[in-house]
Protein backbone atom coordinates (compact mmCIF):
# COMPACT_ATOMS: atom_id res chain seq x y z
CA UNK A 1 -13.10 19.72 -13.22
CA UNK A 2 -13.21 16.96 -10.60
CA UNK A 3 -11.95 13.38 -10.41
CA UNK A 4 -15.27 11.16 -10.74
CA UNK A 5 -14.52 9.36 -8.08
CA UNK A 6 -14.53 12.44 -5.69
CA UNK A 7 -17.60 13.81 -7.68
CA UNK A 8 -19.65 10.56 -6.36
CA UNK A 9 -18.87 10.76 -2.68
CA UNK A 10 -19.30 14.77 -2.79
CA UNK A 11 -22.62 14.23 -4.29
CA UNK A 12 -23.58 11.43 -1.42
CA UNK A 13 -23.92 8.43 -4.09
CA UNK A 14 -21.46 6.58 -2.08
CA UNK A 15 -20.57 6.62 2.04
CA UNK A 16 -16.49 6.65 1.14
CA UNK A 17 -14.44 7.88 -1.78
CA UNK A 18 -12.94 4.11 -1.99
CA UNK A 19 -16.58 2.97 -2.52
CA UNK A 20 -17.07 5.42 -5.36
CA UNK A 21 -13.49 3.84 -6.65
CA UNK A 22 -14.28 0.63 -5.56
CA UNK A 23 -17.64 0.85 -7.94
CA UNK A 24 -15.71 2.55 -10.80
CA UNK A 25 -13.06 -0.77 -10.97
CA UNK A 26 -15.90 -3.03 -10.98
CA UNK A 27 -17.66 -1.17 -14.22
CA UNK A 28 -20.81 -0.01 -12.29
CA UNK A 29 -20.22 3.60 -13.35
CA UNK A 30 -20.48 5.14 -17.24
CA UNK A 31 -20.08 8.70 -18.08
CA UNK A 32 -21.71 9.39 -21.11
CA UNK A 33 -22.63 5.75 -21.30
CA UNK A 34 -19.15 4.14 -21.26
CA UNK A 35 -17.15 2.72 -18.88
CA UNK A 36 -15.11 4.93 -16.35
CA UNK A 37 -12.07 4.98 -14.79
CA UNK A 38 -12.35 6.56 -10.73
CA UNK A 39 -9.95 9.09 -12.49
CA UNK A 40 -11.57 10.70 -15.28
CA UNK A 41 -12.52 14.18 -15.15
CA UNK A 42 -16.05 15.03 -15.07
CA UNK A 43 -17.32 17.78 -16.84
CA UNK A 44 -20.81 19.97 -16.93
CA UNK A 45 -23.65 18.44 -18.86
CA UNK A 46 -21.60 14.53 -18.50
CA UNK A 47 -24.48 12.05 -17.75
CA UNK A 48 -23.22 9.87 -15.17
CA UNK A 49 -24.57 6.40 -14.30
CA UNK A 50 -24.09 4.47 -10.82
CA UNK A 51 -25.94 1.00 -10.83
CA UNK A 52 -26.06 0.47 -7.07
CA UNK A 53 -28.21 -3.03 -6.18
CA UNK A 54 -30.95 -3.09 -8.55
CA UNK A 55 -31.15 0.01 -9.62
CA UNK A 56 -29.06 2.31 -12.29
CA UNK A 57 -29.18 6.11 -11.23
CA UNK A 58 -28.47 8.38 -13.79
CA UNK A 59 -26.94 12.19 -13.02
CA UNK A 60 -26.34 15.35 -15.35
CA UNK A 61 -23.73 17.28 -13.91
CA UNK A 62 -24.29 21.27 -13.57
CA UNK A 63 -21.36 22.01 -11.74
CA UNK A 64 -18.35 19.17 -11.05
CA UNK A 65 -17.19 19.47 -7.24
CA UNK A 66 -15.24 17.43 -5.19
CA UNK A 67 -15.41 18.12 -1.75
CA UNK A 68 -18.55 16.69 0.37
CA UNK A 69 -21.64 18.97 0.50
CA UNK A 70 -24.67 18.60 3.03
CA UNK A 71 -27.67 16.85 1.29
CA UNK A 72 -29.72 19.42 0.74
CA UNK A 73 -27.12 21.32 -1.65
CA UNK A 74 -26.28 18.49 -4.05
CA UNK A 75 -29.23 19.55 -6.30
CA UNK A 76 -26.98 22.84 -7.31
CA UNK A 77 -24.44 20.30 -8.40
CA UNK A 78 -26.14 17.48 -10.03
CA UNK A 79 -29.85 17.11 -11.53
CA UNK A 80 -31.19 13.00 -11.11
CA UNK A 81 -32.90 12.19 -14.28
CA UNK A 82 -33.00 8.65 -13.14
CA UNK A 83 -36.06 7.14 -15.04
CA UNK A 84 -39.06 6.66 -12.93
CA UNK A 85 -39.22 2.58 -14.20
CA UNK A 86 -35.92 2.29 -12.29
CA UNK A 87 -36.97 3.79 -8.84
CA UNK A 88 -40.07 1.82 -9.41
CA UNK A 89 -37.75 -1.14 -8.79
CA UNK A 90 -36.60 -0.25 -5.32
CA UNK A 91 -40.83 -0.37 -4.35
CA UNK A 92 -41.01 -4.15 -5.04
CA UNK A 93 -41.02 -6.35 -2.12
CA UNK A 94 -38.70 -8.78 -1.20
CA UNK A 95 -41.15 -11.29 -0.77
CA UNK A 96 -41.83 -11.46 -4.57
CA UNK A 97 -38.46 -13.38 -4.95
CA UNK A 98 -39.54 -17.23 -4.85
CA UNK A 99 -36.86 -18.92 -2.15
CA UNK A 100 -37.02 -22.62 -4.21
CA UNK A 101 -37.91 -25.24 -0.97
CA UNK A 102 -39.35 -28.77 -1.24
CA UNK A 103 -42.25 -28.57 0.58
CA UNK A 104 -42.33 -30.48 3.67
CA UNK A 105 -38.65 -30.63 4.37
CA UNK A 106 -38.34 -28.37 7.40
CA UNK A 107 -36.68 -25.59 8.37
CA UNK A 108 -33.58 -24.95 6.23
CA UNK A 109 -30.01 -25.22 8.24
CA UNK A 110 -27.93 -22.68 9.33
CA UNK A 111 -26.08 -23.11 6.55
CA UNK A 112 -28.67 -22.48 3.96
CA UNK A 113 -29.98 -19.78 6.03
CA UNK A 114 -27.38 -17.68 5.66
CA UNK A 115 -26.92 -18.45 2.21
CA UNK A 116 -31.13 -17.23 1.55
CA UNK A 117 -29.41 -13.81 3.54
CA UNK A 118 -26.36 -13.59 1.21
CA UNK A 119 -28.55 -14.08 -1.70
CA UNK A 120 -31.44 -11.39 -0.45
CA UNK A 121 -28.95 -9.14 0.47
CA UNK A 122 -27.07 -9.06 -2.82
CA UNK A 123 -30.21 -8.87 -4.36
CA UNK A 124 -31.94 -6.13 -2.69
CA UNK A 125 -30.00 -2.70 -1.22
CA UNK A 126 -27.34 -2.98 1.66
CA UNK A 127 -28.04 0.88 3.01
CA UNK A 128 -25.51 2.63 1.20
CA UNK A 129 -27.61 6.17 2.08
């Protein structure tokens, strides 16, 4: 049995073990499609979801670990049935999102500029790989 926290950063869904909390505290993570604490136990066969940006992952755990394995061994741990629809999702491009502008009024201020890269940025993926 492992902490579900540690479970996520061992199986390289998150960079840190306080991101994996982090997520857990903000109710981006279900195990067996409820809500999780970062300390709940995982168990084999849990199905455990991780919305991260756009997209919702979903794991079955084969074997709960928790310390950090290289990247090509995290398929004896964990099996990604993630649906195809939702890594469809991370193939549209950012330039589909409409910015809203009045045509004609110029280039938009620093200010607003850096509010069109907040919004992109919270809208799209930040590199969490």
């Amino acid at each position: 049995m492992s902490r579900l926290d540690k479970f996520l950063w061992s199986i390289r869904v998150f960079k840190t073990r306080s991101e994996a909390a982090d997520a857990c505290k903000s109710g981006k993570v279900k195990v067996n499609g409820t809500e999780a604490k970062s300390s709940r136990e995982v168990k084999p066969s849990d199905i455990v979801s991780v919305r991260k940006n756009i997209v919702t992952y979903q794991f079955r755990v084969i074997t709960p670990i928790d310390k950090r394995q290289p990247a090509r061994l995290v398929e004896e741990y964990v099996q990604n049935i993630t649906p195809q629809s939702e890594l469809d999702k991370l193939n549209v491009p950012k330039e589909s999102i409409q910015m809203s502008r009045d045509r004609g009024t110029g280039r938009p201020t620093k200010k607003e500029r850096r509010e069109m890269d907040d919004l992109m940025d919270t809208l799209w993926w930040e590199d969490d790989d």
